[in-house]
N, C-alpha and C. Protein backbone atom coordinates (compact mmCIF):
# COMPACT_ATOMS: atom_id res chain seq x y z
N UNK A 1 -88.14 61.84 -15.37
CA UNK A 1 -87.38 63.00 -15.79
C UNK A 1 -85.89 62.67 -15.71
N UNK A 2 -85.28 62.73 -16.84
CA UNK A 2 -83.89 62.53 -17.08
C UNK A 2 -82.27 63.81 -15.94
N UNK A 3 -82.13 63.71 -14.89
CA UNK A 3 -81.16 64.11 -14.46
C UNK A 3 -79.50 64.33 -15.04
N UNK A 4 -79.24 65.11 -15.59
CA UNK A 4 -78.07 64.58 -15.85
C UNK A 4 -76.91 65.03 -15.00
N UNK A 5 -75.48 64.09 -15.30
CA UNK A 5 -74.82 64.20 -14.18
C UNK A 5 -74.11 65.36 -14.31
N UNK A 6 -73.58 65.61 -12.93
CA UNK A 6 -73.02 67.08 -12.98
C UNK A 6 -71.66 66.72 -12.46
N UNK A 7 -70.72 67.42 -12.67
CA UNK A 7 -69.21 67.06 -12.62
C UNK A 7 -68.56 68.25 -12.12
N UNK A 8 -67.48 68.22 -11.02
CA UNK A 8 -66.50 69.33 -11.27
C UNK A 8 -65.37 69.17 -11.66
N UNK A 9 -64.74 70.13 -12.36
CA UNK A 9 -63.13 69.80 -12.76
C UNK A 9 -62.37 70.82 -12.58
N UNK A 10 -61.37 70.19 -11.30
CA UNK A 10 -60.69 71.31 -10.67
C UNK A 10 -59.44 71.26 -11.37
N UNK A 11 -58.45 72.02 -11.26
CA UNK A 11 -57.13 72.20 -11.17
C UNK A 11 -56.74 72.26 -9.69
N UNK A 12 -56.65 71.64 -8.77
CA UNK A 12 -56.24 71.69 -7.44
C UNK A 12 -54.31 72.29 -7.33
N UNK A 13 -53.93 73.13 -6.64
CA UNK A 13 -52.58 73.44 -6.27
C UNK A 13 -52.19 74.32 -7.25
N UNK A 14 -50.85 74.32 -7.30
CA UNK A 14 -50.14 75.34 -8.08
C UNK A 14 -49.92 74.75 -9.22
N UNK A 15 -50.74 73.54 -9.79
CA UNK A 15 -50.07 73.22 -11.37
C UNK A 15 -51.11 74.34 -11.96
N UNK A 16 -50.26 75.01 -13.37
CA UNK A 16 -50.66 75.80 -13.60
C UNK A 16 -51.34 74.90 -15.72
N UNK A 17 -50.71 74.00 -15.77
CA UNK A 17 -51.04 72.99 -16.64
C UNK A 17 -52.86 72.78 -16.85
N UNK A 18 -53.49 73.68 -17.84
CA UNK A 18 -54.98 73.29 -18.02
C UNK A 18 -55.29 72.47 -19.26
N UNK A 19 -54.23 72.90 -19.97
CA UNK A 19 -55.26 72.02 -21.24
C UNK A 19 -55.94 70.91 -20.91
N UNK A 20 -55.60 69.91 -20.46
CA UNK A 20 -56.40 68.24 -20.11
C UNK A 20 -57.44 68.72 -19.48
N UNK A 21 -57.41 69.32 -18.29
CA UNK A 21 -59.14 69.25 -17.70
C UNK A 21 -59.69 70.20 -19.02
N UNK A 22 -59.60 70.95 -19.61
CA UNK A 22 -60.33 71.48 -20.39
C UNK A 22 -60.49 70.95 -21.29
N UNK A 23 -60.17 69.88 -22.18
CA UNK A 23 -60.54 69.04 -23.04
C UNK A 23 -61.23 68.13 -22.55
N UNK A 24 -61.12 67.49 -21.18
CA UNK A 24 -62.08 66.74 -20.07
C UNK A 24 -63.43 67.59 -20.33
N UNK A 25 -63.18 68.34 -19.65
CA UNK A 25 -64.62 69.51 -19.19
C UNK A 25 -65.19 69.26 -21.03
N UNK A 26 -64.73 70.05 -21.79
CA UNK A 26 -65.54 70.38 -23.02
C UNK A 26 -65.95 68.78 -23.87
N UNK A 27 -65.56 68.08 -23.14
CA UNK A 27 -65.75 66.42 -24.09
C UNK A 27 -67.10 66.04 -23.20
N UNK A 28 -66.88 66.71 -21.89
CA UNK A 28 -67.84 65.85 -21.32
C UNK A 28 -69.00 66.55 -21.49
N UNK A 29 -69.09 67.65 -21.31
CA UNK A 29 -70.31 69.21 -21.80
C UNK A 29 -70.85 68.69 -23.16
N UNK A 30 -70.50 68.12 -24.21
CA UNK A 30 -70.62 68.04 -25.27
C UNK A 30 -71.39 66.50 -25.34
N UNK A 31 -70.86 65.87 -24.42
CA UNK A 31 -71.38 64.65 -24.08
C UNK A 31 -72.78 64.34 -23.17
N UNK A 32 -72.95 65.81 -22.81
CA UNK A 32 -74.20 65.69 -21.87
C UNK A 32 -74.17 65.89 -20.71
N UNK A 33 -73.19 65.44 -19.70
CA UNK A 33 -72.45 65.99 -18.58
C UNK A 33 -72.67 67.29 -18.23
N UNK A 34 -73.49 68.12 -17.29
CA UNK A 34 -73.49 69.66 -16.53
C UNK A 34 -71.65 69.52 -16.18
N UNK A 35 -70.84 70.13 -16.57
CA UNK A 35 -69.55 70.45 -15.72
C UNK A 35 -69.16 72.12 -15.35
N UNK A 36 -68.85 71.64 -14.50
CA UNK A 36 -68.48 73.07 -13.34
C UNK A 36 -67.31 73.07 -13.79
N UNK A 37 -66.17 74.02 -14.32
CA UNK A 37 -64.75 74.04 -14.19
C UNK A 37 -64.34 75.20 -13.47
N UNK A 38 -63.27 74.94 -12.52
CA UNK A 38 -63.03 75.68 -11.44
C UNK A 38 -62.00 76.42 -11.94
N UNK A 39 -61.76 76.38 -12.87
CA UNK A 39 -60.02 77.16 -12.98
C UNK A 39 -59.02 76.78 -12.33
N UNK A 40 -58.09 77.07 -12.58
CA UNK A 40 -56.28 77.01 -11.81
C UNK A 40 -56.71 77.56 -10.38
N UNK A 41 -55.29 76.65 -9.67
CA UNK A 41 -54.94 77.15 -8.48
C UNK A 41 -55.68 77.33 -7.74
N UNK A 42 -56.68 75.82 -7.50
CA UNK A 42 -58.19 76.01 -6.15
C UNK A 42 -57.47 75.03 -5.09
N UNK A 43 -57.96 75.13 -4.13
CA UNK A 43 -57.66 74.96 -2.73
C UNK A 43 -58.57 73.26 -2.92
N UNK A 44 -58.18 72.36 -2.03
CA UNK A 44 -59.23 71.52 -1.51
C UNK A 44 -60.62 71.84 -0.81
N UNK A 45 -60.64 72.61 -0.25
CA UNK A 45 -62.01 73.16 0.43
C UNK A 45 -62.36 74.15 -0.80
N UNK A 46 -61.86 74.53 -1.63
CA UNK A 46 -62.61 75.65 -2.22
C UNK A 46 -63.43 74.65 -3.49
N UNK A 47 -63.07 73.14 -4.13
CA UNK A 47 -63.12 72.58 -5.02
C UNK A 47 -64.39 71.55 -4.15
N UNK A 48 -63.90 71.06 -2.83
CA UNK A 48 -65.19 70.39 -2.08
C UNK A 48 -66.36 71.42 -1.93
N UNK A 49 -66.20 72.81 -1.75
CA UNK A 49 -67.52 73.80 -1.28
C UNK A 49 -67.97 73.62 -2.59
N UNK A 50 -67.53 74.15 -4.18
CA UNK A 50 -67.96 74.52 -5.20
C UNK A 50 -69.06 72.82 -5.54
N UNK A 51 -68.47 71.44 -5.06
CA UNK A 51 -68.97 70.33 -5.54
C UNK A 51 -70.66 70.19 -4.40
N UNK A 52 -70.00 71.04 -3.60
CA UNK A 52 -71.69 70.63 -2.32
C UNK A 52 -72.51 71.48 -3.08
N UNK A 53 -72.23 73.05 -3.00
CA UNK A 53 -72.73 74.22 -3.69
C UNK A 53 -73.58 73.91 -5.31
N UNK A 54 -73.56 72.75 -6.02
CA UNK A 54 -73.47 72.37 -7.07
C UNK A 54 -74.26 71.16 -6.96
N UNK A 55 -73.87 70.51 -6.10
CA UNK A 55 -75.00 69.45 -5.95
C UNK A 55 -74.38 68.08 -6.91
N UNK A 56 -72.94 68.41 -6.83
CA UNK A 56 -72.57 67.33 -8.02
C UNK A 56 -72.18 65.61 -7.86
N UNK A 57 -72.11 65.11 -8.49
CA UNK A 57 -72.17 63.71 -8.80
C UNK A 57 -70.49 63.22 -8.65
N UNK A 58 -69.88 64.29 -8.97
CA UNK A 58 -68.46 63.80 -9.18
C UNK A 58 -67.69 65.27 -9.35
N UNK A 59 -66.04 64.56 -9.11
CA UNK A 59 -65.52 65.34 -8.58
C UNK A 59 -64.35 65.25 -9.50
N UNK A 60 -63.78 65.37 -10.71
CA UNK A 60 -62.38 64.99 -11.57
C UNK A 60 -61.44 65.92 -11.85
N UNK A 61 -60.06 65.54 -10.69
CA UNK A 61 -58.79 66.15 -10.59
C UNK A 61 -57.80 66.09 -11.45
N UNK A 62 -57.29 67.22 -11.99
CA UNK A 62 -56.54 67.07 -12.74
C UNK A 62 -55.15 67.43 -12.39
N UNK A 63 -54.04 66.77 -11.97
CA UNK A 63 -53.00 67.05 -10.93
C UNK A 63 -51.71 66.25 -11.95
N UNK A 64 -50.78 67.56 -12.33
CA UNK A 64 -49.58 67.59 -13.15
C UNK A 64 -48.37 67.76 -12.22
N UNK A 65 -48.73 68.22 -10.72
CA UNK A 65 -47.33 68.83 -10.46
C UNK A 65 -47.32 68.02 -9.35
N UNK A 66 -46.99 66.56 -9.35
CA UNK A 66 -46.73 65.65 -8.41
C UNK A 66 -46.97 65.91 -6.74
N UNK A 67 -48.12 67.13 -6.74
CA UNK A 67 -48.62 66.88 -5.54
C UNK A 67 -50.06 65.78 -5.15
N UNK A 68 -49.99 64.71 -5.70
CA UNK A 68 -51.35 64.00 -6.01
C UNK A 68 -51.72 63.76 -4.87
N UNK A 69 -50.62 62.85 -4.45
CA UNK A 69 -51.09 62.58 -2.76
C UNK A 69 -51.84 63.31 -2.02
N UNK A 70 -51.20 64.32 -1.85
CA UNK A 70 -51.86 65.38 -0.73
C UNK A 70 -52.74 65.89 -1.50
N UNK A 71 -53.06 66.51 -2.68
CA UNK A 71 -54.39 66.97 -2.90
C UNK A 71 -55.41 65.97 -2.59
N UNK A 72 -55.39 64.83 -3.33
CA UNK A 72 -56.23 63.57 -3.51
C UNK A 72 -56.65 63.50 -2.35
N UNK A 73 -56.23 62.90 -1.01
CA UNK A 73 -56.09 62.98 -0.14
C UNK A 73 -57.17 63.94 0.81
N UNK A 74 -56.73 65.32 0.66
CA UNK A 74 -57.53 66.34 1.26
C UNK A 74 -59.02 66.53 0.98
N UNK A 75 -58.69 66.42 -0.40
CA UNK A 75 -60.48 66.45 -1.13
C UNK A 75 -61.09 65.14 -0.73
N UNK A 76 -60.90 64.39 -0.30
CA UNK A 76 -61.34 63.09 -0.21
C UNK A 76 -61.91 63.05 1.31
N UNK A 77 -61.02 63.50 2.37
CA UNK A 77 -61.02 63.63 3.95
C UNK A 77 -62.13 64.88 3.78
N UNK A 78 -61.85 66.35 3.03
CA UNK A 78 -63.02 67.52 3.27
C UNK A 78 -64.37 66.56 3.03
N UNK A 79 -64.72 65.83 1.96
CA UNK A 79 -65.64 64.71 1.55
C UNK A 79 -66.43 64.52 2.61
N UNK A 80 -65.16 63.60 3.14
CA UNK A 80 -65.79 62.44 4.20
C UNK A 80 -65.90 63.62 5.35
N UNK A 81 -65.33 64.38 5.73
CA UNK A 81 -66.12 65.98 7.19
C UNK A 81 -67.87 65.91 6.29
N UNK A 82 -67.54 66.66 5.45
CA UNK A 82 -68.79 67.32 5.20
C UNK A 82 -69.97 66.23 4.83
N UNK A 83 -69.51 64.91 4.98
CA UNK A 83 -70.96 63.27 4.65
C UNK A 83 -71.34 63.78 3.65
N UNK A 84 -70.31 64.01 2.48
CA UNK A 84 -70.50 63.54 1.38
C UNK A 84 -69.57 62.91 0.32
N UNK A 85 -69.56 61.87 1.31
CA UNK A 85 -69.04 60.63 0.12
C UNK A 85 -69.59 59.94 -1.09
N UNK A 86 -70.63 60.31 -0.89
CA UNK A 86 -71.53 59.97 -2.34
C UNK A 86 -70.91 60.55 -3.58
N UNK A 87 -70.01 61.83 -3.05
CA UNK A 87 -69.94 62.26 -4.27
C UNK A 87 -68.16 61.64 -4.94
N UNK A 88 -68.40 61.35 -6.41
CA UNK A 88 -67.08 60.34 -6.58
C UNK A 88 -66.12 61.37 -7.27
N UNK A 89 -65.08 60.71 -6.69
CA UNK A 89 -63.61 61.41 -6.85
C UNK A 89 -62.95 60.39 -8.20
N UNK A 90 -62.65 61.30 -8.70
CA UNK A 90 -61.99 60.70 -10.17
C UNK A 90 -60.55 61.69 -10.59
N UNK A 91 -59.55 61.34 -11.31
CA UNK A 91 -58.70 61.99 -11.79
C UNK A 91 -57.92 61.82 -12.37
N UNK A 92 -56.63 62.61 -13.03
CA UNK A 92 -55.75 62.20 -13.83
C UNK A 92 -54.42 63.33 -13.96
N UNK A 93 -53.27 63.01 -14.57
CA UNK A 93 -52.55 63.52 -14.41
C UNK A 93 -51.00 62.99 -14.49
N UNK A 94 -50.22 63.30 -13.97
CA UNK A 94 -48.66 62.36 -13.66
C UNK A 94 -48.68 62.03 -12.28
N UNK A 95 -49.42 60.67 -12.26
CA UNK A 95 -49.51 59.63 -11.19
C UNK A 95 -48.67 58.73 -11.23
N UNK A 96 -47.53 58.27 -10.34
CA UNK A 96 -46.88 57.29 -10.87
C UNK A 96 -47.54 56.13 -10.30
N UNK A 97 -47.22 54.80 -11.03
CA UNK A 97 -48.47 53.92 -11.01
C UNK A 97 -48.06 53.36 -9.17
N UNK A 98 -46.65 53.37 -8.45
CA UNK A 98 -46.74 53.28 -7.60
C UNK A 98 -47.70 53.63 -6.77
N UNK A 99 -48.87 54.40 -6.61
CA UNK A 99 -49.36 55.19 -5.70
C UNK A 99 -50.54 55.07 -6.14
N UNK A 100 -51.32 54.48 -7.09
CA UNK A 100 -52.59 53.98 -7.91
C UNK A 100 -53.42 53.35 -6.73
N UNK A 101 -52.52 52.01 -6.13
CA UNK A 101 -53.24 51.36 -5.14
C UNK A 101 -53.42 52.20 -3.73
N UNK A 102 -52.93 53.05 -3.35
CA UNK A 102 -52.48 54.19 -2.17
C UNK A 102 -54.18 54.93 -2.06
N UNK A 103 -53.90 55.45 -3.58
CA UNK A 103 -55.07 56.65 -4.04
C UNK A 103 -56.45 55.54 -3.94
N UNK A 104 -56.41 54.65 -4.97
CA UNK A 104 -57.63 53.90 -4.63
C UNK A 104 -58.14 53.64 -3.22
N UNK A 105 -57.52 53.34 -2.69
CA UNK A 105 -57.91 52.83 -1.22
C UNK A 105 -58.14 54.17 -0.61
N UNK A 106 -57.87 55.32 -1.16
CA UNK A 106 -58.04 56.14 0.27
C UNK A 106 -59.47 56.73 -0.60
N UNK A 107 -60.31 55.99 -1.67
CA UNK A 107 -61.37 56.12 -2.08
C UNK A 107 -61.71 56.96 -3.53
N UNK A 108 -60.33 56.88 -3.77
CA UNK A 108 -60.26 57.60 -5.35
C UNK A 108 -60.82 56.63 -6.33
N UNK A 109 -61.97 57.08 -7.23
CA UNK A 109 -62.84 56.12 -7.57
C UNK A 109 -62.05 55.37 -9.34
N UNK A 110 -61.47 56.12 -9.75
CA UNK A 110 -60.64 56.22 -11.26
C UNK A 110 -59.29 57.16 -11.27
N UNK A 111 -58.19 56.67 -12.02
CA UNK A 111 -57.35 57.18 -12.13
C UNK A 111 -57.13 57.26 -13.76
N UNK A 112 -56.57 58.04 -14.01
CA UNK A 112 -56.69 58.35 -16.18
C UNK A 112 -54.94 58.86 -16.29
N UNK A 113 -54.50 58.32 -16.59
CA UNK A 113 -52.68 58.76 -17.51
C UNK A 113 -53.02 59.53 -18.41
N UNK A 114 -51.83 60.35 -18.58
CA UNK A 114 -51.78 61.18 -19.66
C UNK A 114 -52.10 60.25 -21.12
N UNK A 115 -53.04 60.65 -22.15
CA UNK A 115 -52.97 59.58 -23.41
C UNK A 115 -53.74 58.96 -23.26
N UNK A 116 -54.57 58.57 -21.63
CA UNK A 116 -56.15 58.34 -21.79
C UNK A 116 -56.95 58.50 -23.25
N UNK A 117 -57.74 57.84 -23.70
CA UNK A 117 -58.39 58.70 -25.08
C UNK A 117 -59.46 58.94 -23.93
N UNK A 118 -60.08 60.26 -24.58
CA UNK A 118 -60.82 61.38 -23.90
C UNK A 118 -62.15 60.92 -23.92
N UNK A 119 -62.53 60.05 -25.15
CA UNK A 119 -63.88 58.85 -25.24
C UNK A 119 -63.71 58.07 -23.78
N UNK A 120 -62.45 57.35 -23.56
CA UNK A 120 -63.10 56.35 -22.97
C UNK A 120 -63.17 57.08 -21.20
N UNK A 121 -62.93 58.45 -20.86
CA UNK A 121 -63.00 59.32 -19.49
C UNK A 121 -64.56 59.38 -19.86
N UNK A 122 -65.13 60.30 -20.75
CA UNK A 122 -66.66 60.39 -21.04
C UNK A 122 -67.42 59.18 -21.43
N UNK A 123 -67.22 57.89 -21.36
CA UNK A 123 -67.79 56.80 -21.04
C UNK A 123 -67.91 56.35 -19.65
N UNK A 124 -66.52 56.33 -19.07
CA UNK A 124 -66.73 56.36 -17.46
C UNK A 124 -67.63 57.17 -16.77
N UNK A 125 -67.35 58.14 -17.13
CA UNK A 125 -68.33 59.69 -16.65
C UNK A 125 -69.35 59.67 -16.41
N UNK A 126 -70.14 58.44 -17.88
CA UNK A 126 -71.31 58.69 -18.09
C UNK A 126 -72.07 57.32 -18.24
N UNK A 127 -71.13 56.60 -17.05
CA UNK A 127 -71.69 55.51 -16.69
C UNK A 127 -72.14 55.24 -15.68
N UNK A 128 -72.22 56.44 -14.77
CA UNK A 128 -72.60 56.89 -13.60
C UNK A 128 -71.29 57.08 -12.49
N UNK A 129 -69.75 57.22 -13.13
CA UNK A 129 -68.99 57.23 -12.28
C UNK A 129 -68.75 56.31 -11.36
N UNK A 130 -68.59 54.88 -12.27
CA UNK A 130 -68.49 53.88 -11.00
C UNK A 130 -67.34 53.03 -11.42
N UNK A 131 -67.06 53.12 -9.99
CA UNK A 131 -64.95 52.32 -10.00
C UNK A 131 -64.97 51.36 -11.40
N UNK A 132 -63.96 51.36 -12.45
CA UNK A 132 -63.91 50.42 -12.90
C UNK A 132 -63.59 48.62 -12.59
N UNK A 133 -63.51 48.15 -13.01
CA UNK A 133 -63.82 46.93 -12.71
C UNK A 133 -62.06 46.42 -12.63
N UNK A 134 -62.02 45.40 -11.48
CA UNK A 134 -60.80 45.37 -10.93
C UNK A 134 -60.62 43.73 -12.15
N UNK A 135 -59.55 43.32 -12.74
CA UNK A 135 -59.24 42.65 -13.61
C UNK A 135 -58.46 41.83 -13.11
């Protein structure tokens, strides 16, 4: 029996900026992907409860208002409280590339720039969400 993967896509903090996760969300829905979209302005615990609650596979942040760190960060640590690291953290946004290696290491599984084409996020997605390949 075919499972398919389930995704959430938060807006974490006060960016109030949706279009991208919603072209995320509806590319990937369309693609086969179950996605949860949380709306604007969710908390880290409210975006980790909705991903346990859900049972999901992955977790893709969409973070415009240069709080990446600390969101990234929080959702990642609520994760690792609640032993579920299984579930993968992905995202995108205005990351400056300084902080790529920062975010990776603290277990951020993909990072996506603005201008990503939206194919190649729903190929990742739906490749089971696994780190791309270090070059």
């Amino acid at each position: 029996m075919f499972t398919p993967i389930r995704v959430v896509i938060a807006k974490p903090g006060l960016d109030g900026h949706d279009r991208g996760a919603k072209v995320i969300a509806r590319a990937l829905r369309d693609a086969g992907v179950e996605v949860i979209y949380t709306g604007l302005h969710q908390t880290p615990r409210r975006i980790v409860d909705t991903a346990l609650q859900e049972d999901a596979d992955g977790i893709g942040l969409s973070v415009l208002s240069g709080a990446h760190m600390t969101l990234f960060a929080e959702v990642v640590a609520l994760l690792k409280q609640e032993g579920a690291q299984d579930i993968t953290v992905f995202g995108g946004g205005i990351i400056p590339e300084a902080d790529v290696a920062t975010l990776r290491a603290m277990g951020v599984a993909a990072l996506f720039s603005p201008g990503t084409p939206t194919g190649d996020i729903v190929r990742w997605v739906k490749s089971g969400l696994r780190p791309p390949a270090v070059t």
